[in-house]
C-alpha atoms as a PDB file:
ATOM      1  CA  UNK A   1     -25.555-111.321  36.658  1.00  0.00           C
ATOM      2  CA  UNK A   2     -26.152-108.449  34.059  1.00  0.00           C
ATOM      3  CA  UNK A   3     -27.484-105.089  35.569  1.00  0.00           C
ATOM      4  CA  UNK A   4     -31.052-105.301  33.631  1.00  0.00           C
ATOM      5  CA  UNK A   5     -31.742-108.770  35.806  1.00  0.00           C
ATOM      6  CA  UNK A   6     -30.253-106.715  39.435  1.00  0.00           C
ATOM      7  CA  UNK A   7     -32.491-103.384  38.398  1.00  0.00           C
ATOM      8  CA  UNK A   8     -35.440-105.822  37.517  1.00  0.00           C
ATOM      9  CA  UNK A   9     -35.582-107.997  40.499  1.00  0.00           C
ATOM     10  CA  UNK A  10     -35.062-104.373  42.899  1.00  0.00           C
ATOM     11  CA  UNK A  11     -38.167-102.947  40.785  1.00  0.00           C
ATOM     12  CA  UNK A  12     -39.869-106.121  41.689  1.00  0.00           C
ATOM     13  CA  UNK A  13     -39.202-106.398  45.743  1.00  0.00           C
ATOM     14  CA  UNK A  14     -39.887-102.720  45.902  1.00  0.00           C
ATOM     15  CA  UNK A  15     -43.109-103.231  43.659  1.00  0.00           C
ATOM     16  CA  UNK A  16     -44.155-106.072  45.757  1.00  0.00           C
ATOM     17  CA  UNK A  17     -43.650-104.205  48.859  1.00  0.00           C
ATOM     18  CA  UNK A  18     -45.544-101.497  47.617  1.00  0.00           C
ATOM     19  CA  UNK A  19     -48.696-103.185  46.503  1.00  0.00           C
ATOM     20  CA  UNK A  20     -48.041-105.123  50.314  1.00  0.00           C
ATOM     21  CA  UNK A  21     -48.287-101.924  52.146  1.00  0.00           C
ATOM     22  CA  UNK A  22     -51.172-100.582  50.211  1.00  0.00           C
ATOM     23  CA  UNK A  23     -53.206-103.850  50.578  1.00  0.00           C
ATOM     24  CA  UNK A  24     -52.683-104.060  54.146  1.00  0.00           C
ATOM     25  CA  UNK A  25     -53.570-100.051  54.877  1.00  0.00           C
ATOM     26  CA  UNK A  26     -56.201 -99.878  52.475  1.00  0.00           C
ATOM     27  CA  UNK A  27     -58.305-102.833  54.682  1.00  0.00           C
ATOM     28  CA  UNK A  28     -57.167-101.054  57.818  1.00  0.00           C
ATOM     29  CA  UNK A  29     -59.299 -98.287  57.091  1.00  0.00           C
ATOM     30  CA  UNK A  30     -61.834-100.426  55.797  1.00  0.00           C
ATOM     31  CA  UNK A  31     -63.271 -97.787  53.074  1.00  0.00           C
ATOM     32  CA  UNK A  32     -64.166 -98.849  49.583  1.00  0.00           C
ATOM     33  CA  UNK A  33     -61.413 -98.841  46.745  1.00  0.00           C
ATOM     34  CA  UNK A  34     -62.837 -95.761  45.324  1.00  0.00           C
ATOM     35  CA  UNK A  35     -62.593 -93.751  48.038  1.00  0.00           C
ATOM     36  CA  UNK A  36     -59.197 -95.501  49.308  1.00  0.00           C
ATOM     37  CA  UNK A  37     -56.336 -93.037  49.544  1.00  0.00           C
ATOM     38  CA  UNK A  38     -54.527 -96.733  48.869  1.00  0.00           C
ATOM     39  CA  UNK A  39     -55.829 -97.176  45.414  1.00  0.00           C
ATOM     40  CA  UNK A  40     -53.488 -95.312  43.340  1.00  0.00           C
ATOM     41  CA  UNK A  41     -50.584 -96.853  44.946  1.00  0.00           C
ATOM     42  CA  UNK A  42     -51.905 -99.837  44.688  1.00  0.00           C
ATOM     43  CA  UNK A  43     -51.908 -99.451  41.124  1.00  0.00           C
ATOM     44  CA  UNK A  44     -48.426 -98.110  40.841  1.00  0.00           C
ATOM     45  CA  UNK A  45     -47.222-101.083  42.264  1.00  0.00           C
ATOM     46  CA  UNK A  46     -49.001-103.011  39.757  1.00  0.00           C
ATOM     47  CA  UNK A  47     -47.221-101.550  36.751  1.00  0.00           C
ATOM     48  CA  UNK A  48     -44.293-101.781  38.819  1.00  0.00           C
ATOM     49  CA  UNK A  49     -44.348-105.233  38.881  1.00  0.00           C
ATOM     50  CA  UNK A  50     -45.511-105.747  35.362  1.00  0.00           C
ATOM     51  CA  UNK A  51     -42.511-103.480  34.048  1.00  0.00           C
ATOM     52  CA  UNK A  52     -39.941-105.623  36.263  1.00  0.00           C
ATOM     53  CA  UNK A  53     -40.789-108.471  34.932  1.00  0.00           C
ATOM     54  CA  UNK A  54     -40.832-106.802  31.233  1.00  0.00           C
ATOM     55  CA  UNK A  55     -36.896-105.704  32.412  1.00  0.00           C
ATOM     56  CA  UNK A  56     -35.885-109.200  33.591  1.00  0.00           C
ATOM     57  CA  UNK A  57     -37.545-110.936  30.655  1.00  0.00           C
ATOM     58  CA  UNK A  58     -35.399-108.279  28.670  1.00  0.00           C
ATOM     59  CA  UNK A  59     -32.427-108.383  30.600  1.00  0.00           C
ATOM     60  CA  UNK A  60     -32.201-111.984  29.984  1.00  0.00           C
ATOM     61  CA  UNK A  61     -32.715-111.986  26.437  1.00  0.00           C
ATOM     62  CA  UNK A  62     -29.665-109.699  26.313  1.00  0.00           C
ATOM     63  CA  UNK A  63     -27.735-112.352  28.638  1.00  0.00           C
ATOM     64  CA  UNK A  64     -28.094-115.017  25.831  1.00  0.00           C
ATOM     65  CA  UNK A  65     -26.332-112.867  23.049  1.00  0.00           C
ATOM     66  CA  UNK A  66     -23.211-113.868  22.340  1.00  0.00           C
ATOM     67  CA  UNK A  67     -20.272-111.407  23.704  1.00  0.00           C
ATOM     68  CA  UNK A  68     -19.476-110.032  20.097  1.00  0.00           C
ATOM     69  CA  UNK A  69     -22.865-108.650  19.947  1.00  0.00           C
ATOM     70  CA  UNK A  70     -22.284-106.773  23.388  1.00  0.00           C
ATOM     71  CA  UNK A  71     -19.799-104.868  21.770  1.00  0.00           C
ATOM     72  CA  UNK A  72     -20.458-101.405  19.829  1.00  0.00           C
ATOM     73  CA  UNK A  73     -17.771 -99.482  17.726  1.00  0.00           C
ATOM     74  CA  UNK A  74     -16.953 -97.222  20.785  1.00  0.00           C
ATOM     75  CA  UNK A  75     -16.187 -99.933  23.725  1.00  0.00           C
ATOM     76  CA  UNK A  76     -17.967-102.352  26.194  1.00  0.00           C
ATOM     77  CA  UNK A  77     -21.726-102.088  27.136  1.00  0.00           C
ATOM     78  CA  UNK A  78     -19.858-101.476  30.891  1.00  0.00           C
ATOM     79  CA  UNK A  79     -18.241 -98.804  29.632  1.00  0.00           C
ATOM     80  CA  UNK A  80     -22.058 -96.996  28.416  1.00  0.00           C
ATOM     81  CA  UNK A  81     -23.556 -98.040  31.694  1.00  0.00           C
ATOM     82  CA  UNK A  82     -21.382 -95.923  34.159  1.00  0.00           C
ATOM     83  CA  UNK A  83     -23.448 -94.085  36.358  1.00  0.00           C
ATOM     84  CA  UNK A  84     -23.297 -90.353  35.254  1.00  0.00           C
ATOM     85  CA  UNK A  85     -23.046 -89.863  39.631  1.00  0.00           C
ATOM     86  CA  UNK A  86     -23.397 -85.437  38.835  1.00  0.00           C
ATOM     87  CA  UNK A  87     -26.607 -85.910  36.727  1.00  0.00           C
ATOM     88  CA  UNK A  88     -28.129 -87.981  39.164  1.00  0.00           C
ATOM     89  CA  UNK A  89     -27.132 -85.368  41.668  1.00  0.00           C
ATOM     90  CA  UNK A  90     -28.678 -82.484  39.519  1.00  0.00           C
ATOM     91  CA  UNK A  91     -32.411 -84.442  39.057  1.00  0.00           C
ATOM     92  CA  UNK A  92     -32.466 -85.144  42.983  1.00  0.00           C
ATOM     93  CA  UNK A  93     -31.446 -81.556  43.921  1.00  0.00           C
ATOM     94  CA  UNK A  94     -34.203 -80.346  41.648  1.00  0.00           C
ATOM     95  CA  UNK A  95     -36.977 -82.332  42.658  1.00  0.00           C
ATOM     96  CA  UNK A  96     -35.523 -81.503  46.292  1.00  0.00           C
ATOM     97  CA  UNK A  97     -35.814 -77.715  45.479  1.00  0.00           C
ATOM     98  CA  UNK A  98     -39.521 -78.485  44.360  1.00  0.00           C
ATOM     99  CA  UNK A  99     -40.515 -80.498  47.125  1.00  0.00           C
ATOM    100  CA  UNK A 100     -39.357 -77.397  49.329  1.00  0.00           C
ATOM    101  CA  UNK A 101     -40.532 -74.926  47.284  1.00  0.00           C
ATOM    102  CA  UNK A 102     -44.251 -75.742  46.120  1.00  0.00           C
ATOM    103  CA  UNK A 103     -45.930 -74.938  49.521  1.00  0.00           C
ATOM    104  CA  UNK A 104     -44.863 -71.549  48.946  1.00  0.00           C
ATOM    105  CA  UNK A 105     -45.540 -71.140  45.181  1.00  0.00           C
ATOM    106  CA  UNK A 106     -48.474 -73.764  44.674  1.00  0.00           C
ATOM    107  CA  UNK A 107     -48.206 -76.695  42.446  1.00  0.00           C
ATOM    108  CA  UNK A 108     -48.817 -74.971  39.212  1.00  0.00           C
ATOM    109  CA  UNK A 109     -45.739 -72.664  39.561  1.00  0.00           C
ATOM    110  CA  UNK A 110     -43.271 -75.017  41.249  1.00  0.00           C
ATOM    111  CA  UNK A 111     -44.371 -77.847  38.468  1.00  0.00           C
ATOM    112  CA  UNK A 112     -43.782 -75.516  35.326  1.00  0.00           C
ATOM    113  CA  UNK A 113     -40.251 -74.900  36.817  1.00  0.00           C
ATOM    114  CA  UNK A 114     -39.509 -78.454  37.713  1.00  0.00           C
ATOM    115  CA  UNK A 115     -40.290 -79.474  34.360  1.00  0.00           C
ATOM    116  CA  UNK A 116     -38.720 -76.960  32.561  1.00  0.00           C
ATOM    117  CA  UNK A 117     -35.510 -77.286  34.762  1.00  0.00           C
ATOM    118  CA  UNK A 118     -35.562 -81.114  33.685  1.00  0.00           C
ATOM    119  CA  UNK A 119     -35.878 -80.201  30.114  1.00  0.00           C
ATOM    120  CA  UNK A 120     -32.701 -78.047  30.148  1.00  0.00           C
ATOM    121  CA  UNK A 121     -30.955 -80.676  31.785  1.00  0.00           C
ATOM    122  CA  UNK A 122     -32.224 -83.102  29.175  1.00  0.00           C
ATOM    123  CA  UNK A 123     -30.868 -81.009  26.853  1.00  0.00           C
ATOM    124  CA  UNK A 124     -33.390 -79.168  25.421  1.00  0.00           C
ATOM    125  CA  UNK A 125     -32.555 -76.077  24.436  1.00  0.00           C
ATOM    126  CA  UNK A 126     -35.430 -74.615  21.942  1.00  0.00           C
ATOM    127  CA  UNK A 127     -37.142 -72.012  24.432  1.00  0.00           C
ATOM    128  CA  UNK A 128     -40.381 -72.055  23.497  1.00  0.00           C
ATOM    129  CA  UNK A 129     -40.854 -75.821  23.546  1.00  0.00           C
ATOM    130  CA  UNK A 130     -39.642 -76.332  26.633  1.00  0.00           C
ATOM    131  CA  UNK A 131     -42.085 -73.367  27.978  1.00  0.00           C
ATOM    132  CA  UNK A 132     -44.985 -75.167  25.674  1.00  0.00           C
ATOM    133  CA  UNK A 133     -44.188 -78.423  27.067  1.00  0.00           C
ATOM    134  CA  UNK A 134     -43.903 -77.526  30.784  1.00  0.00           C
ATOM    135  CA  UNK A 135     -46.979 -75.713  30.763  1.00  0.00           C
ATOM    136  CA  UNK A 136     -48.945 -78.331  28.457  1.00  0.00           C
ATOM    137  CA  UNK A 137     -47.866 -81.012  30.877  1.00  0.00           C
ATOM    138  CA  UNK A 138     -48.673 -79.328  34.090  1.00  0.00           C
ATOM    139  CA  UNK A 139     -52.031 -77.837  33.075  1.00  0.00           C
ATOM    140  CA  UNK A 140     -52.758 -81.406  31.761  1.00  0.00           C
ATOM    141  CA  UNK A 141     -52.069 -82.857  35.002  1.00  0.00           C
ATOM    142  CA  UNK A 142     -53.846 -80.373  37.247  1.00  0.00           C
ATOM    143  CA  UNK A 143     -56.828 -80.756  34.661  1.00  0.00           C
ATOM    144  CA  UNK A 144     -56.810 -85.204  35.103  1.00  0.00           C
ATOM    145  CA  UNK A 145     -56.197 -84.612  38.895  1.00  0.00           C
ATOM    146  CA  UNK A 146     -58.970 -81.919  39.250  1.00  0.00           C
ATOM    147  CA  UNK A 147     -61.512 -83.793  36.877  1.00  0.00           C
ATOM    148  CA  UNK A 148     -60.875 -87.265  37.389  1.00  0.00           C
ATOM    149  CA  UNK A 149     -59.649 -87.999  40.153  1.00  0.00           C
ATOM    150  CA  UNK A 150     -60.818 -85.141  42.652  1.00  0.00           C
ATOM    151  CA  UNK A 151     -57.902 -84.425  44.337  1.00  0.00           C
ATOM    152  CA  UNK A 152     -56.859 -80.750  44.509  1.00  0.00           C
ATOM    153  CA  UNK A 153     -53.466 -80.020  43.777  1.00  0.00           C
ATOM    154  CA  UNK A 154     -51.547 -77.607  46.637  1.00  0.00           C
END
């Protein structure tokens, strides 16, 4: 089975389980869907699901081309779809550093770094876009949190 239809149907079980636990907590508390503290992930879930199925749809479309057109000028789609194990490492131990650090530096500040950090590994390496970007996309944030959905950010 290719590794689109495995990610897929892991997306989907976890999406399921998601929108599961949020329907059964959310009539626990027995508050209206606006006010749930369930909602949002509730709605996660839902374009969870809808993207897994969008992946295994894809992922086997790309099991019906012949083996030929698997192949690039470089080697075997296995060969592109190693797991890059000290990247992976990297994004979890910065998200781990901002999970530790925001209680002590607020949101605003521990987001602008997190973001910025990401863009570097990304590979950005233009300075002032990656400052414009990680402040754009934090303010934004704080601003559709704040506004819309009244939730204030730590």
């Amino acid at each position: 089975m290719k590794e689109t239809v495995k990610e897929s149907v892991l997306f989907f079980v976890l999406g399921v389980s998601l929108l599961v636990y949020s329907l059964v907590n959310h009539y626990s508390v027995q508050i209206e869907w606006g006010l749930s503290p369930y909602l949002f992930p509730a709605v996660i879930a839902v374009f969870m699901i809808i993207l897994s199925v969008t992946l295994f749809a894809g992922g086997i479309r790309a099991g019906e081309k012949p083996a030929h057109e698997e192949m690039s000028g470089t080697g075997s789609t296995s060969e592109k779809n190693k797991t890059q194990w000290r990247a992976v490492a990297c994004y979890l131990g910065a998200v781990l550093a901002y999970y530790i650090v925001m209680p002590f530096i607020g949101f605003i500040a521990a987001d602008i770094l997190l973001l910025a950090g990401l863009f570097i590994l990304l590979g950005e390496r233009v300075w002032w876009k990656i400052a414009v970007l990680s402040v754009a996309v934090t303010m934004f944030i704080y601003w559709l949190f704040h506004s819309f959905l009244h939730v204030m950010l730590p």
